[in-house]
N, C-alpha and C. Protein backbone atom coordinates (compact mmCIF):
# COMPACT_ATOMS: atom_id res chain seq x y z
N UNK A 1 -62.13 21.43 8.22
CA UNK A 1 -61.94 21.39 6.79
C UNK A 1 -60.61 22.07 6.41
N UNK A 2 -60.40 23.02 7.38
CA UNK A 2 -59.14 23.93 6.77
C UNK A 2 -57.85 23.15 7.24
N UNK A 3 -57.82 22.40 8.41
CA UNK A 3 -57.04 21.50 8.68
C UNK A 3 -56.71 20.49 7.64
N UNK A 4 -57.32 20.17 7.33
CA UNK A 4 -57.24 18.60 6.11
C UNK A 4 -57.23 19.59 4.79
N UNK A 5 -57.48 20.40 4.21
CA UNK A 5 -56.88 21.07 3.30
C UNK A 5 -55.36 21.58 3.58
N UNK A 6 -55.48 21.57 4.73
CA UNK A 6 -53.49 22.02 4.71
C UNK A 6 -52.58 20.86 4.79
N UNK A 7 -53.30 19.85 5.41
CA UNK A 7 -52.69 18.45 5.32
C UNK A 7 -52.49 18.29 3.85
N UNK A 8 -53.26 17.98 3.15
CA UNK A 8 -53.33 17.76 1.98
C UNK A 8 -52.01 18.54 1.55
N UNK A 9 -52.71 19.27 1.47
CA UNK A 9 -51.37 20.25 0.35
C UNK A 9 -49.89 20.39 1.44
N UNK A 10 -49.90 20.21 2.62
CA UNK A 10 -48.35 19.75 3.01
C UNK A 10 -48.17 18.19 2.35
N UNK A 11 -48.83 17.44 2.27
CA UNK A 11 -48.62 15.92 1.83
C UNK A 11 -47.93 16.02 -0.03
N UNK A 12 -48.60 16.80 -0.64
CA UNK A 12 -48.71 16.95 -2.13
C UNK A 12 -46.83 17.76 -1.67
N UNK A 13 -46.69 18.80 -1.26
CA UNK A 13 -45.60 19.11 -0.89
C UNK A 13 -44.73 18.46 -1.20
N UNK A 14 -44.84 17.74 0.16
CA UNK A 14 -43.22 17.01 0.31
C UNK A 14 -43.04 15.62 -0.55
N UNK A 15 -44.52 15.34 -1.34
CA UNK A 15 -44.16 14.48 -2.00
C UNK A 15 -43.31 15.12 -3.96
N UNK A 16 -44.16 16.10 -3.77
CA UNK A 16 -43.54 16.45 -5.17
C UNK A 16 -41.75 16.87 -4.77
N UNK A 17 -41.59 17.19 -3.39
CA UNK A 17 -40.15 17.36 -3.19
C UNK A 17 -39.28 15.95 -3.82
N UNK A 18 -39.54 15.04 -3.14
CA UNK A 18 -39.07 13.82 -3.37
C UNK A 18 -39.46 12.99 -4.51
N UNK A 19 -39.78 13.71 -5.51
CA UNK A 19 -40.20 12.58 -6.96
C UNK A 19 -39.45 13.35 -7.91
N UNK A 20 -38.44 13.85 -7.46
CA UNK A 20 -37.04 14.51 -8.31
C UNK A 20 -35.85 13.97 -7.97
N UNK A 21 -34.79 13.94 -8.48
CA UNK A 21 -33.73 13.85 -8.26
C UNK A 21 -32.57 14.66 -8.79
N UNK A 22 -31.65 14.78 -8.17
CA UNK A 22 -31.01 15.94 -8.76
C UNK A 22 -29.23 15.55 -8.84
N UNK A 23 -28.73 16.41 -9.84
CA UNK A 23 -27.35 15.75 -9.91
C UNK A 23 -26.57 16.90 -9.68
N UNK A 24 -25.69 16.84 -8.95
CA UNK A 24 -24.06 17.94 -8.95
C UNK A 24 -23.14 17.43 -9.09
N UNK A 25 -22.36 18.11 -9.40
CA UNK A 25 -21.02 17.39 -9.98
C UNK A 25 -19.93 18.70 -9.88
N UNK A 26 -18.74 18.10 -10.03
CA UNK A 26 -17.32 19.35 -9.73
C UNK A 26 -16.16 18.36 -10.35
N UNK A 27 -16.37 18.75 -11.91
CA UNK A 27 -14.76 17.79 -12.67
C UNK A 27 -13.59 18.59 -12.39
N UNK A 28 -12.66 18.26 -11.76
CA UNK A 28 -11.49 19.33 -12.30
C UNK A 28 -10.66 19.23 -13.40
N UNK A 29 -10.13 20.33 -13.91
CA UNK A 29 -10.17 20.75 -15.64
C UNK A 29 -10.61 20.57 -16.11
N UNK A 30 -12.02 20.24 -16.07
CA UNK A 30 -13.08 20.67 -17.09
C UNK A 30 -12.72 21.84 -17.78
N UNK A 31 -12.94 21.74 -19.26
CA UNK A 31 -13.25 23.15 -19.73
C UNK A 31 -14.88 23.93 -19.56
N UNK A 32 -15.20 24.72 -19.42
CA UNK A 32 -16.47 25.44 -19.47
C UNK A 32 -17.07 24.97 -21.08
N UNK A 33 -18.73 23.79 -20.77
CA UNK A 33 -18.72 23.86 -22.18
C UNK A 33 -20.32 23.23 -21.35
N UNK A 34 -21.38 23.22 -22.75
CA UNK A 34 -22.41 22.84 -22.29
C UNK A 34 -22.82 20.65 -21.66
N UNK A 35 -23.73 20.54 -21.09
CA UNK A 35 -23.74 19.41 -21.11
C UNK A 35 -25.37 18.93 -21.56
N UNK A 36 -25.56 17.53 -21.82
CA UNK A 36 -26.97 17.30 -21.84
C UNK A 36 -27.67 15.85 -20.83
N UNK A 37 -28.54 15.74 -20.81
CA UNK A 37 -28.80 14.98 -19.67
C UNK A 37 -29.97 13.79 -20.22
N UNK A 38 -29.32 12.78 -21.11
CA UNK A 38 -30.52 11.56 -21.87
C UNK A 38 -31.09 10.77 -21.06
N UNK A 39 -31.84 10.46 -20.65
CA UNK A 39 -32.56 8.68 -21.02
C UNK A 39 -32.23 7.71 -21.62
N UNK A 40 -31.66 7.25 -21.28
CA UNK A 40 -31.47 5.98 -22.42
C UNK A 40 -32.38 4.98 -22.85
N UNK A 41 -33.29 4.60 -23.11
CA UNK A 41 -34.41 3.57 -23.11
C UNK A 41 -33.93 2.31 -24.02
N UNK A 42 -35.06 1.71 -24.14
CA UNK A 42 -34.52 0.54 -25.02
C UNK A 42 -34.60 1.22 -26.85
N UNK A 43 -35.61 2.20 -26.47
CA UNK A 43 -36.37 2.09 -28.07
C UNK A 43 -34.97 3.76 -28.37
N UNK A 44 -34.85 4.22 -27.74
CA UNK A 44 -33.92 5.39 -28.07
C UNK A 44 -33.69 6.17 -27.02
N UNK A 45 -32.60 7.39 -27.27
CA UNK A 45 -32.38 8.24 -26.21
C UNK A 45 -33.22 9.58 -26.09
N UNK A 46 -33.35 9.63 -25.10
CA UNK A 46 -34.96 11.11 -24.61
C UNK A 46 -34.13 11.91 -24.34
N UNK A 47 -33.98 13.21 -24.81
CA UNK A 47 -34.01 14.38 -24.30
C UNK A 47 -34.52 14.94 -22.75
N UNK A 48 -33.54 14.96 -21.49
CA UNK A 48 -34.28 15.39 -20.13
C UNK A 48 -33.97 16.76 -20.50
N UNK A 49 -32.52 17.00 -20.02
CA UNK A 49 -32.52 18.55 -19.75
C UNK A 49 -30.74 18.84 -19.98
N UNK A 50 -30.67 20.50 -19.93
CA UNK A 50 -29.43 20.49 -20.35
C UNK A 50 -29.04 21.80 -19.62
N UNK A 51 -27.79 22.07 -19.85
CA UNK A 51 -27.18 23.01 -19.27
C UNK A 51 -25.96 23.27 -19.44
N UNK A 52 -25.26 24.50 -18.90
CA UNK A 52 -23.71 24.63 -18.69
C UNK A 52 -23.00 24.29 -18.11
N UNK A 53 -21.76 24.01 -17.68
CA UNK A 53 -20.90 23.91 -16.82
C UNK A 53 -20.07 25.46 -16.45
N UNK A 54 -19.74 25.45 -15.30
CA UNK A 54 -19.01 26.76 -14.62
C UNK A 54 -17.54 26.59 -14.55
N UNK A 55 -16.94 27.86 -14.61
CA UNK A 55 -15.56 27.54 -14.99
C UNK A 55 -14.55 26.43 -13.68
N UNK A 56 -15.65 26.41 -12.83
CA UNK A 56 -14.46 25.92 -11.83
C UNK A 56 -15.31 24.11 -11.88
N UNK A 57 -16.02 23.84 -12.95
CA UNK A 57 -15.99 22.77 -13.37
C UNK A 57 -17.25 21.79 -12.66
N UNK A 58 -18.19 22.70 -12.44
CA UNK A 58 -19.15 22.19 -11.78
C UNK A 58 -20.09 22.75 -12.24
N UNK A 59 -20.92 22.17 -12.13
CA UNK A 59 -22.32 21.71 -12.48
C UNK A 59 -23.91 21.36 -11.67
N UNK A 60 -24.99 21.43 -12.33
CA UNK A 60 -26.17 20.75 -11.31
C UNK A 60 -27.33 20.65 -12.29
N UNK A 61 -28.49 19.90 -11.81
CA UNK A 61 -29.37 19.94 -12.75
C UNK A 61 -30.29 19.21 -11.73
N UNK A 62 -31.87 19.30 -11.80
CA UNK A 62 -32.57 18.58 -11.34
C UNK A 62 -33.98 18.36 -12.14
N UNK A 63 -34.79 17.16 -12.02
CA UNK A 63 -35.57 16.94 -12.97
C UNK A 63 -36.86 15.78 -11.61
N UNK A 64 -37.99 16.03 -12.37
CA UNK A 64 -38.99 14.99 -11.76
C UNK A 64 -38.67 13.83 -12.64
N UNK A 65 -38.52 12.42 -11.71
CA UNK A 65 -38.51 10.83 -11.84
C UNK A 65 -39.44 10.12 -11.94
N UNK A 66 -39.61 9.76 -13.03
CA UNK A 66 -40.81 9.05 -13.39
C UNK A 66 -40.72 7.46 -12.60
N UNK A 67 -39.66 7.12 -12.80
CA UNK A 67 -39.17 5.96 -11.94
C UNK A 67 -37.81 5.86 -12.60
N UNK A 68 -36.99 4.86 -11.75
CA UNK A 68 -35.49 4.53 -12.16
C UNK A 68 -35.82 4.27 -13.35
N UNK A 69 -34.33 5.03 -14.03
CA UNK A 69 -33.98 4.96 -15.33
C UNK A 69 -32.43 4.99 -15.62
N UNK A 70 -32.29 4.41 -16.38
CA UNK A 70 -30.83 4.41 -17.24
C UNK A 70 -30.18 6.18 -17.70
N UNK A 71 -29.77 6.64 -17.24
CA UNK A 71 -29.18 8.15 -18.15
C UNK A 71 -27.41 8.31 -18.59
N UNK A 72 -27.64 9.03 -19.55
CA UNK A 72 -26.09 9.53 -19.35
C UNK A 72 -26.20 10.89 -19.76
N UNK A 73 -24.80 11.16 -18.90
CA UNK A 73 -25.26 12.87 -18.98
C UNK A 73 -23.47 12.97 -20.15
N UNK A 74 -23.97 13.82 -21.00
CA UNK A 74 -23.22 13.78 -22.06
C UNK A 74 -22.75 15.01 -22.38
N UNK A 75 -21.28 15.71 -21.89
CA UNK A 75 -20.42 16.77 -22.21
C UNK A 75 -20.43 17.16 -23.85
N UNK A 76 -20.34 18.28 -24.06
CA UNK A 76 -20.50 18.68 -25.12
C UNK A 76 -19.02 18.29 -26.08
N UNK A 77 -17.95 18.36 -25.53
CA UNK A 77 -16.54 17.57 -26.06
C UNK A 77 -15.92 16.62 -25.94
N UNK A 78 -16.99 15.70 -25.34
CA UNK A 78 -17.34 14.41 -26.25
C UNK A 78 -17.14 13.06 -24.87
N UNK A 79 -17.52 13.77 -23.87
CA UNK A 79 -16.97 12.73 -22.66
C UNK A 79 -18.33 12.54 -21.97
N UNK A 80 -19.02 11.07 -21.65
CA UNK A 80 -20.16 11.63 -21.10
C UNK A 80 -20.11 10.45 -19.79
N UNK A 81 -21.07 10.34 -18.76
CA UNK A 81 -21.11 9.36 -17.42
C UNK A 81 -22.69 8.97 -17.25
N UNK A 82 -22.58 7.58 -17.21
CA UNK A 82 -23.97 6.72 -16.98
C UNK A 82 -24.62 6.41 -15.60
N UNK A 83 -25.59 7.29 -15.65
CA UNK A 83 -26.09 7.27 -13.77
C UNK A 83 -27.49 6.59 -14.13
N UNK A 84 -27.59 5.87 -13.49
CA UNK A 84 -29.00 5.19 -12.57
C UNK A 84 -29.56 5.99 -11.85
N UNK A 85 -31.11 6.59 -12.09
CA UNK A 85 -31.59 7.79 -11.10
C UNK A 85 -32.94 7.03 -10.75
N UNK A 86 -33.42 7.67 -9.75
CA UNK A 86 -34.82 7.39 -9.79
C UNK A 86 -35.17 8.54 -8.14
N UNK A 87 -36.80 8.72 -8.12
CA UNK A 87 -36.47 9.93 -7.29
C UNK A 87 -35.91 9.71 -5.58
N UNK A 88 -35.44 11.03 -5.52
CA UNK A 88 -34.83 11.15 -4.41
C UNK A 88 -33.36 10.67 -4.10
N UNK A 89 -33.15 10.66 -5.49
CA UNK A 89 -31.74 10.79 -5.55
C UNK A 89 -30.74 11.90 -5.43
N UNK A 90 -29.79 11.58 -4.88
CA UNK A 90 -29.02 12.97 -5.25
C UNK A 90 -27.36 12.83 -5.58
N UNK A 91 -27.82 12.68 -6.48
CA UNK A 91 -26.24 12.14 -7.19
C UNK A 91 -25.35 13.38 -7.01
N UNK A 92 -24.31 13.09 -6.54
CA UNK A 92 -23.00 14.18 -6.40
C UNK A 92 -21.85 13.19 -7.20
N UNK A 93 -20.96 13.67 -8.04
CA UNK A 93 -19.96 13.53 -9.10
C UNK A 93 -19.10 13.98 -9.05
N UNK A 94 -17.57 13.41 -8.85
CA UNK A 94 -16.44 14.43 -8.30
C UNK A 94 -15.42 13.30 -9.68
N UNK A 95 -14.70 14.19 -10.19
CA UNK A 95 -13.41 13.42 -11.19
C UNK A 95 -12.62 14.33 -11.54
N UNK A 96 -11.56 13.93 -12.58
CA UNK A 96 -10.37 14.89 -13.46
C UNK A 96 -11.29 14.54 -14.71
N UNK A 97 -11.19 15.90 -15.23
CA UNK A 97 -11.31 15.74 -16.71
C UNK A 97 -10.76 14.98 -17.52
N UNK A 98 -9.65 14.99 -17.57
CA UNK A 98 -8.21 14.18 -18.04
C UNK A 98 -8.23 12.65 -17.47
N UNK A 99 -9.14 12.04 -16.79
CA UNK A 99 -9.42 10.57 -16.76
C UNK A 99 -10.64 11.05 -16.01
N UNK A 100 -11.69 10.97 -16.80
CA UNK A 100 -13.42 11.25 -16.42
C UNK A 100 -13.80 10.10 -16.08
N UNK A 101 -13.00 8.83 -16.82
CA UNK A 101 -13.75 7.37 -16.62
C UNK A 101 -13.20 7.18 -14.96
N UNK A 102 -12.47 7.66 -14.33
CA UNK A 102 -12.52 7.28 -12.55
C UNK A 102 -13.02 8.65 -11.96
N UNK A 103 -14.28 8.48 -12.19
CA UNK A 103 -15.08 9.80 -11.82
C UNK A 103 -15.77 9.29 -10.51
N UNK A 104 -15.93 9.84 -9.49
CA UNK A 104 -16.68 9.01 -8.44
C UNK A 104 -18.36 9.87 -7.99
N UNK A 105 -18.73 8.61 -7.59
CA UNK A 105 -20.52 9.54 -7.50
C UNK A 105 -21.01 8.98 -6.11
N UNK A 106 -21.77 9.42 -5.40
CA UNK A 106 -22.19 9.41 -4.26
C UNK A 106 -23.91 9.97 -4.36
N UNK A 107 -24.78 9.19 -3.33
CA UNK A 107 -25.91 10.06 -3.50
C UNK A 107 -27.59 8.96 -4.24
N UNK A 108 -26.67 8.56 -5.21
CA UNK A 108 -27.65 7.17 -5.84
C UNK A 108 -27.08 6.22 -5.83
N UNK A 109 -27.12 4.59 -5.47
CA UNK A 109 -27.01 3.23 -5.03
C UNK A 109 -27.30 2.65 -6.85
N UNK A 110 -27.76 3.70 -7.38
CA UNK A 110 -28.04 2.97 -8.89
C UNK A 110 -26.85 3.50 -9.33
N UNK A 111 -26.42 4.31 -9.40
CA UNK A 111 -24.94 5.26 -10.37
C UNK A 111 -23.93 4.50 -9.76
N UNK A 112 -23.65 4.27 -8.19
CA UNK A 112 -22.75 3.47 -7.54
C UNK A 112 -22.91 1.57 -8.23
N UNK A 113 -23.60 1.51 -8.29
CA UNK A 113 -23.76 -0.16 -9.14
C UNK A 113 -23.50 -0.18 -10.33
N UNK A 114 -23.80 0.76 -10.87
CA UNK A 114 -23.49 1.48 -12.71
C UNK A 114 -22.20 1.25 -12.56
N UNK A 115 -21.47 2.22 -11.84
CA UNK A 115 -20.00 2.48 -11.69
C UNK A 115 -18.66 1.48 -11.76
N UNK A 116 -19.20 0.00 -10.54
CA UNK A 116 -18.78 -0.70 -10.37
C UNK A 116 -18.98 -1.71 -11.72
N UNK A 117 -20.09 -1.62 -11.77
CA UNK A 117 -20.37 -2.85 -13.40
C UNK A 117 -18.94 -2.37 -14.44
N UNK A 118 -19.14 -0.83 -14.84
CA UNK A 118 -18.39 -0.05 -15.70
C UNK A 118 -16.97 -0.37 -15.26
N UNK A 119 -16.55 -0.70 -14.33
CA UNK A 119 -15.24 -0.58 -13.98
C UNK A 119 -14.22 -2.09 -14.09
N UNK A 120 -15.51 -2.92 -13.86
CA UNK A 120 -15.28 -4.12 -13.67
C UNK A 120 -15.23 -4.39 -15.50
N UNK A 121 -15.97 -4.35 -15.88
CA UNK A 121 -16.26 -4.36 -17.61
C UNK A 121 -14.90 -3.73 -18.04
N UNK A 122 -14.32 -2.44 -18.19
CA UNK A 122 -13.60 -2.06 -18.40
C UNK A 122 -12.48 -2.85 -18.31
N UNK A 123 -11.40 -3.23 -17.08
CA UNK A 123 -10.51 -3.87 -16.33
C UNK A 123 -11.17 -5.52 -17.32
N UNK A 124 -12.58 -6.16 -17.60
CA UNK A 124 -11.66 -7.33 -18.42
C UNK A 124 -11.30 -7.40 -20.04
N UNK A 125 -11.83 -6.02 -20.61
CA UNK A 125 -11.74 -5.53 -22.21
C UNK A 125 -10.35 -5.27 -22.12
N UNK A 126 -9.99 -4.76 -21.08
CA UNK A 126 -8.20 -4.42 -21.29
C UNK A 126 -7.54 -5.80 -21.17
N UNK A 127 -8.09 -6.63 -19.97
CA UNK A 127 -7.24 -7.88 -20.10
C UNK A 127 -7.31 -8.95 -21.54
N UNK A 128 -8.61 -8.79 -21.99
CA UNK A 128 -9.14 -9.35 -23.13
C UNK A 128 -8.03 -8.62 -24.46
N UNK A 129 -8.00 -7.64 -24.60
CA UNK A 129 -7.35 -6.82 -25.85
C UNK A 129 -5.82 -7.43 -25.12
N UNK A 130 -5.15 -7.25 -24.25
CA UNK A 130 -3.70 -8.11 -23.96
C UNK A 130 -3.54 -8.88 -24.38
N UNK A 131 -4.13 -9.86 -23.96
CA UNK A 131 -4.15 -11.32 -24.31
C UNK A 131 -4.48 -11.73 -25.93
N UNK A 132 -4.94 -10.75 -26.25
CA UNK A 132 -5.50 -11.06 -27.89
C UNK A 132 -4.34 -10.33 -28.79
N UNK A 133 -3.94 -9.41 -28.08
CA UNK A 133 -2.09 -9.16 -28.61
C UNK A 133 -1.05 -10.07 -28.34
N UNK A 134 -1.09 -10.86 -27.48
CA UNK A 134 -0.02 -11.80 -26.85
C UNK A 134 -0.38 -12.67 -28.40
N UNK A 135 -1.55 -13.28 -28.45
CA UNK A 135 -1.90 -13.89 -29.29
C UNK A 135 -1.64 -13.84 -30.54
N UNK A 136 -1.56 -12.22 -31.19
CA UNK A 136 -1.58 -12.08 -32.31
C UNK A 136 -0.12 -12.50 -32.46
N UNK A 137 1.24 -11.75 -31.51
CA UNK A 137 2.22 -11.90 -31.83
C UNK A 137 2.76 -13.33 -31.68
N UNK A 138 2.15 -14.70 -31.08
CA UNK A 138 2.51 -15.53 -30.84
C UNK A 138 2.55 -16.49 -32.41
N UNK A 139 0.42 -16.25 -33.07
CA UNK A 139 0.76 -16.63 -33.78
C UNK A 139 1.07 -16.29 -35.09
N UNK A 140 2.27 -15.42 -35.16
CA UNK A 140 3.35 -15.09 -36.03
C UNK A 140 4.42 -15.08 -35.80
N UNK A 141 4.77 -16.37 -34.73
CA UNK A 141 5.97 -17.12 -34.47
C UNK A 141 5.06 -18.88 -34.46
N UNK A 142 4.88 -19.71 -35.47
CA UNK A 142 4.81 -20.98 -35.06
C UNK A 142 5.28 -22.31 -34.41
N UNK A 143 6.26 -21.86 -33.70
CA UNK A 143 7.45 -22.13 -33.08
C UNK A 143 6.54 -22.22 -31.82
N UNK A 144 5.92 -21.19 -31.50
CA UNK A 144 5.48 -21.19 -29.82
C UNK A 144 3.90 -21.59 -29.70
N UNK A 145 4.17 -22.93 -30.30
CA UNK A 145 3.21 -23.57 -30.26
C UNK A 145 2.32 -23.81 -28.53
N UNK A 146 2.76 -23.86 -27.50
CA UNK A 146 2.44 -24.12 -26.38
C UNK A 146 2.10 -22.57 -25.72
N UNK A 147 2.87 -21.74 -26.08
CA UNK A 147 2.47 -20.47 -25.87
C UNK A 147 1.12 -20.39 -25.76
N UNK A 148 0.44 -20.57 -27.04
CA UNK A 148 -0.62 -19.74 -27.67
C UNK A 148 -1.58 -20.74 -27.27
N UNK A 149 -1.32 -21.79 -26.63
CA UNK A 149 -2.41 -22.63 -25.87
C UNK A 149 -2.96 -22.18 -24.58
N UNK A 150 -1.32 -22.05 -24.29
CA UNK A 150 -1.56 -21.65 -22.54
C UNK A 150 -2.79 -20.19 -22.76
N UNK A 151 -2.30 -18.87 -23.64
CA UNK A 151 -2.76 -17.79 -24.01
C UNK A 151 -4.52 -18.13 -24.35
N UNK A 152 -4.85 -18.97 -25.26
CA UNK A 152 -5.85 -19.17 -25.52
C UNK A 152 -6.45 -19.48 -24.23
N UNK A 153 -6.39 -20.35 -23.40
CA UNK A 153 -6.71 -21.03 -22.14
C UNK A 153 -7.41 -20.01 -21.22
N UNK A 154 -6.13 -19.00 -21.31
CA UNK A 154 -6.48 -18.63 -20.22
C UNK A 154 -7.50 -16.82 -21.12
N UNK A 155 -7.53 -16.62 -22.12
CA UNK A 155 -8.37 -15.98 -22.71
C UNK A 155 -9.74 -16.36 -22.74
N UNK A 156 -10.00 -17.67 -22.80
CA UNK A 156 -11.41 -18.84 -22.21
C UNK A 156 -11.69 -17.98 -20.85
N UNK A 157 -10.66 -18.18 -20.11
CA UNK A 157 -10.93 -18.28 -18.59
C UNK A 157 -11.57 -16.76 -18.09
N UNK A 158 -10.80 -15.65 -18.75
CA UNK A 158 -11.06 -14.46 -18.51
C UNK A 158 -12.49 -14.18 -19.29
N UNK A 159 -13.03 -14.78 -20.13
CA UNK A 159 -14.26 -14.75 -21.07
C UNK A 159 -15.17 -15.35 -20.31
N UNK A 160 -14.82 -16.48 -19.80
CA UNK A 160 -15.92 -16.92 -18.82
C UNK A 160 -16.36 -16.67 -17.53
N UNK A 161 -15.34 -16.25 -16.59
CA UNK A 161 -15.09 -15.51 -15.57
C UNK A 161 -15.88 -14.18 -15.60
N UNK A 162 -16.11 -13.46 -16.93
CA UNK A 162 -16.79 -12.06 -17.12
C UNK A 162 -17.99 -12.48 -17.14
N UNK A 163 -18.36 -13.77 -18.27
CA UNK A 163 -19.96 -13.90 -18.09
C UNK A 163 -20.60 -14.09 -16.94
N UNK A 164 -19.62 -14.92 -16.29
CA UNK A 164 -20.50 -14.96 -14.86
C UNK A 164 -20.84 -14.36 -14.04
N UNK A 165 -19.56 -12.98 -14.40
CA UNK A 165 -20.06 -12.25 -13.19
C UNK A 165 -21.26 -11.31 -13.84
N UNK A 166 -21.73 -10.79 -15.03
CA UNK A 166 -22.33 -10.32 -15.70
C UNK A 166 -23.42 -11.05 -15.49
N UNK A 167 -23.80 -12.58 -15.43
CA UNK A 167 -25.10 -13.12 -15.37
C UNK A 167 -25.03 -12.76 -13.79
N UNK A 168 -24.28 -13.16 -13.08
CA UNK A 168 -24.38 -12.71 -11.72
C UNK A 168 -24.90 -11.58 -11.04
N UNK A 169 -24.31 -10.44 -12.15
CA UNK A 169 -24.65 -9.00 -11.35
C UNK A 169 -26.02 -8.28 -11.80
N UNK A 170 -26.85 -9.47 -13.12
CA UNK A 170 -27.90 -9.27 -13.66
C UNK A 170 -29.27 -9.69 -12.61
N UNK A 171 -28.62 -10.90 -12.11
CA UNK A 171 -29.43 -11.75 -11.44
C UNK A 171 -29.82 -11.16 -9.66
N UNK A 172 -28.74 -10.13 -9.35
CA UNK A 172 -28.87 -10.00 -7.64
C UNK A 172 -28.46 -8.20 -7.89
N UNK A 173 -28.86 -7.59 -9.18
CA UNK A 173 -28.30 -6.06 -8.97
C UNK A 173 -30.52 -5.99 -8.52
N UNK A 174 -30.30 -5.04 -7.51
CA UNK A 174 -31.60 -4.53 -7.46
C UNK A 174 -32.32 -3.28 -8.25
N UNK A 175 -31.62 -3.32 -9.02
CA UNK A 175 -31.69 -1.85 -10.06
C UNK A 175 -32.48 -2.39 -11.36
N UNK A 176 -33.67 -2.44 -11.81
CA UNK A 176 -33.92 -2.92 -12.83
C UNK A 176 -33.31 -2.07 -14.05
N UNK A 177 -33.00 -0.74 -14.03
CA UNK A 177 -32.80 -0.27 -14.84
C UNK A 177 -30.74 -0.90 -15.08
N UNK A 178 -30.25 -1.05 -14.19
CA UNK A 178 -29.05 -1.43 -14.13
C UNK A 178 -28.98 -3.02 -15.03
N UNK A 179 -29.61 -4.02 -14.56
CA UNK A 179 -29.69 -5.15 -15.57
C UNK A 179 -30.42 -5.30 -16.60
N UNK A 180 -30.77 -4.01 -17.25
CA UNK A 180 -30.92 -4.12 -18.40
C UNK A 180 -29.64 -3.59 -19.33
């Protein structure tokens, strides 16, 4: 009996070890300021947990996982990063303060898919906003009539090119919380 009571409670153990996940992180120039750690859901953002950052710009936090979820952990001066957790994760976070958006994470396969979506998204809003300047200045020359075709064309192309990969990365990301 005393055997299978210790089983037990080594089993309960190592499972409550692993139904957490935990995040560290080290920005450099960070300033020392607090951070908070949401949920994002569909219906609103949850309150997990919160904390400080240390002057040399690092950080940690750990929480029990109910299952993968959407989060962003949100700096108090106004910069925040979207991780995919679920337990037994262990997200590690390394960036510059001064460009937080090429922040790199290691540790969760959901924050790494986050990352790449985010990056890829990013890279076609910039090509999209170009091209929609090329545009503006084109048509306020009517003269360059062929211009603003070719421009349009290929503004199609970059618009459609994104959906696909967006229906694409909806259709084969294994992260449910990621394609939503």
């Amino acid at each position: 009996m005393k055997k299978f009571l210790s089983v037990v409670l080594l089993s309960a153990l190592l499972y409550s070890c692993n139904s957490e996940y935990s995040i560290e992180g080290k920005i450099a120039n960070m300033p020392t300021q607090k951070f908070r750690l949401e949920e994002l859901t569909v219906d609103e953002n949850v309150f997990v947990d919160s904390g400080s950052t240390k002057q040399d710009g690092s950080f940690s936090l750990s929480h029990k996982a109910k299952e993968e979820s959407l989060y962003r952990l949100r700096f108090e001066k106004g910069k925040y990063i979207l991780l995919v957790l679920k337990a037994g994760d262990k997200a590690n976070i390394e960036g510059d303060w001064n460009m937080l958006e090429n922040y790199k994470v290691a540790g969760s396969q959901g924050s790494q898919t986050m990352k790449s979506f985010l990056v890829n998204l990013r890279e076609n809003i910039k090509d999209i906003n170009t091209l929609q300047l090329i545009l503006d200045s084109i048509k306020a020359n009517p003269a360059k009539d062929s211009l603003r075709e070719s421009a349009e064309a290929d503004l199609r192309n970059i618009n459609t090119r994104f959906m696909d990969y967006v229906k694409k990365y909806i259709d084969t990301t294994q992260s449910a919380a990621c394609a939503l």
